[in-house]
Protein backbone atom coordinates (compact mmCIF):
# COMPACT_ATOMS: atom_id res chain seq x y z
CA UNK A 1 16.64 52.33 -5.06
CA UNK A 2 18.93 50.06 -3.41
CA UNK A 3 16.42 48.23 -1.53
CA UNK A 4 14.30 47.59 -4.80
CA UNK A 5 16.99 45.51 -6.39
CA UNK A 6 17.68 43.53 -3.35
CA UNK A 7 13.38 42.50 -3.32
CA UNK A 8 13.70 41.78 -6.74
CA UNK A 9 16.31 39.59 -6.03
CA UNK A 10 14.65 38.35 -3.01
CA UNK A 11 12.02 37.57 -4.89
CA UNK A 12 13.21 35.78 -8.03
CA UNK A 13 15.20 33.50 -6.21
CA UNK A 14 12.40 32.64 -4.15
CA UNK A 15 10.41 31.89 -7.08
CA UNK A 16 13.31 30.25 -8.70
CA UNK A 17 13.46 27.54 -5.33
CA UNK A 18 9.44 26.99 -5.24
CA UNK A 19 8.33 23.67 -5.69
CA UNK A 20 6.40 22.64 -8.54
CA UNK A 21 2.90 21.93 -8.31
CA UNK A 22 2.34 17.89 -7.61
CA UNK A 23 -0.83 15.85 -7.83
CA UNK A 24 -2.91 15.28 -4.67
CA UNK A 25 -2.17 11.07 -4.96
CA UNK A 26 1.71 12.72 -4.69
CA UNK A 27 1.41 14.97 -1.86
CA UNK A 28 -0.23 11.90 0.22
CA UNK A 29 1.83 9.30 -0.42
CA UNK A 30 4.71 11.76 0.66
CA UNK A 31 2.86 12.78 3.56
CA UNK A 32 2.74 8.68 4.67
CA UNK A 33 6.17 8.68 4.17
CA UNK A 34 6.95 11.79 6.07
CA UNK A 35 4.67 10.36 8.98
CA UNK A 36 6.02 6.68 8.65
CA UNK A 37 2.65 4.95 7.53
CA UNK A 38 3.81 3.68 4.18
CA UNK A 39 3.84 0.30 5.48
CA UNK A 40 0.46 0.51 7.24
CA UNK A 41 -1.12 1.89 3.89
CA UNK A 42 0.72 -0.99 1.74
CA UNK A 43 -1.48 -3.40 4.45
CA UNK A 44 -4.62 -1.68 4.06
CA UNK A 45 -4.19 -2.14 0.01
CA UNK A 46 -3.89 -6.29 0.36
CA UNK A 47 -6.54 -5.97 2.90
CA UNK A 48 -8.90 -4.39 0.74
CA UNK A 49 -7.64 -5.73 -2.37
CA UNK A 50 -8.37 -9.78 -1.39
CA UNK A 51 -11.34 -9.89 -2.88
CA UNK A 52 -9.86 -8.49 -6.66
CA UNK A 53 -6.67 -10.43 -5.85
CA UNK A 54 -8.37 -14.08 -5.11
CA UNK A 55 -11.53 -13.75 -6.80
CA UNK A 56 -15.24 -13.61 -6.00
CA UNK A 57 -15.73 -17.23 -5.06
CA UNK A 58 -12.57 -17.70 -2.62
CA UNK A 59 -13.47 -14.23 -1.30
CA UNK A 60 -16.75 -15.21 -0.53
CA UNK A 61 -15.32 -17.76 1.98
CA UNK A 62 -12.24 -16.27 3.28
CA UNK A 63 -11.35 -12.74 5.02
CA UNK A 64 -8.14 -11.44 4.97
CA UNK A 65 -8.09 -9.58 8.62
CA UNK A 66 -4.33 -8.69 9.34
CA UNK A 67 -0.45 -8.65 8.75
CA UNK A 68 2.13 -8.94 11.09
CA UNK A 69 5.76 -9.05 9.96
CA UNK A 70 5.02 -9.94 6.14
CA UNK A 71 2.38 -12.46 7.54
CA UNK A 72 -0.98 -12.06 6.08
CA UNK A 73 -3.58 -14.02 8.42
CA UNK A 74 -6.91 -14.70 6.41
CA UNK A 75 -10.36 -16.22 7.79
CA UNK A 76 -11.64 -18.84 6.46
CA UNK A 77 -15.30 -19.81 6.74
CA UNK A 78 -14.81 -23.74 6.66
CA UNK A 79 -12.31 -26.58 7.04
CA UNK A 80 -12.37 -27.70 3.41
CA UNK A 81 -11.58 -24.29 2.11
CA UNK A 82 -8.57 -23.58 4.65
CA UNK A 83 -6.82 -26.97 3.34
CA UNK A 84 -7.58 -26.01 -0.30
CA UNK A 85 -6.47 -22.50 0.31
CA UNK A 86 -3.28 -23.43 2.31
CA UNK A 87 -2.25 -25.82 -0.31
CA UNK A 88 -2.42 -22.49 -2.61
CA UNK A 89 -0.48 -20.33 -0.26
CA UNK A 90 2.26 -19.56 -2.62
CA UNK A 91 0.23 -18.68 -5.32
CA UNK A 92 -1.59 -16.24 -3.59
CA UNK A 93 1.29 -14.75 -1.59
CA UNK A 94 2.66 -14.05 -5.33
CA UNK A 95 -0.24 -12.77 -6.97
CA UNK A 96 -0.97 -10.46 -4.07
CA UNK A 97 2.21 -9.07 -4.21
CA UNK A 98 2.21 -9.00 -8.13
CA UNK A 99 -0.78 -6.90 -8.11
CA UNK A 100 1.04 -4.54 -5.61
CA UNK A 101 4.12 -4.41 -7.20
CA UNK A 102 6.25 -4.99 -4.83
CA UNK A 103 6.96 -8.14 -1.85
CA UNK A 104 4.34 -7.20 1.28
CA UNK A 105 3.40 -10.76 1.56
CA UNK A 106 6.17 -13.52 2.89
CA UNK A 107 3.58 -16.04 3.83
CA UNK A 108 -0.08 -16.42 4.77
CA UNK A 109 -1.99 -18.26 7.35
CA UNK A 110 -5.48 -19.55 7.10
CA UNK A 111 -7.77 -20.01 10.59
């Protein structure tokens, strides 16, 4: 009889210590943290965000391919569109981090 209370026990304070059930979007975005990806994620949102972010025309001649330490480099397909796009850096740095909610971007670089 002994040994029954002591399960009980056993097992109501495990049940009292259990986790509550979280949403899958929850359990991966801890699992990036816990593996130390967060950052590499937050790059492959502005990376597949450019289009949304800068708009159908610009996107259709410019590529964002990369960032390096807050530096997001961007093709662009010709020389009059890399001066007018340059010229807009600062806009686009903020509206790409506006649309993430939070500062990913520090500057951009158009080739």
């Amino acid at each position: 009889m002994l040994n029954r209370g002591r399960a009980a026990r056993s097992n109501s304070a495990r049940r009292k210590t259990t986790k509550q059930p979280q949403s899958a979007g929850d359990a991966v975005l801890d699992l990036a943290r816990d593996l130390g990806i967060t950052a590499t994620l937050r790059h492959y949102d502005v990376i597949t965000s450019w289009k949304s972010i800068v708009g159908q025309q610009v996107a259709k001649v410019s590529e964002a391919t990369r960032i390096e330490h807050g530096i997001l480099y961007v093709r662009v397909s010709t020389a009059p569109w890399r001066s007018e796009l340059t010229l807009r850096r600062i806009e686009i740095r903020d509206r790409i981090n506006h649309a993430l909610g939070q500062k990913i971007i520090n500057d951009i670089r158009f080739r």
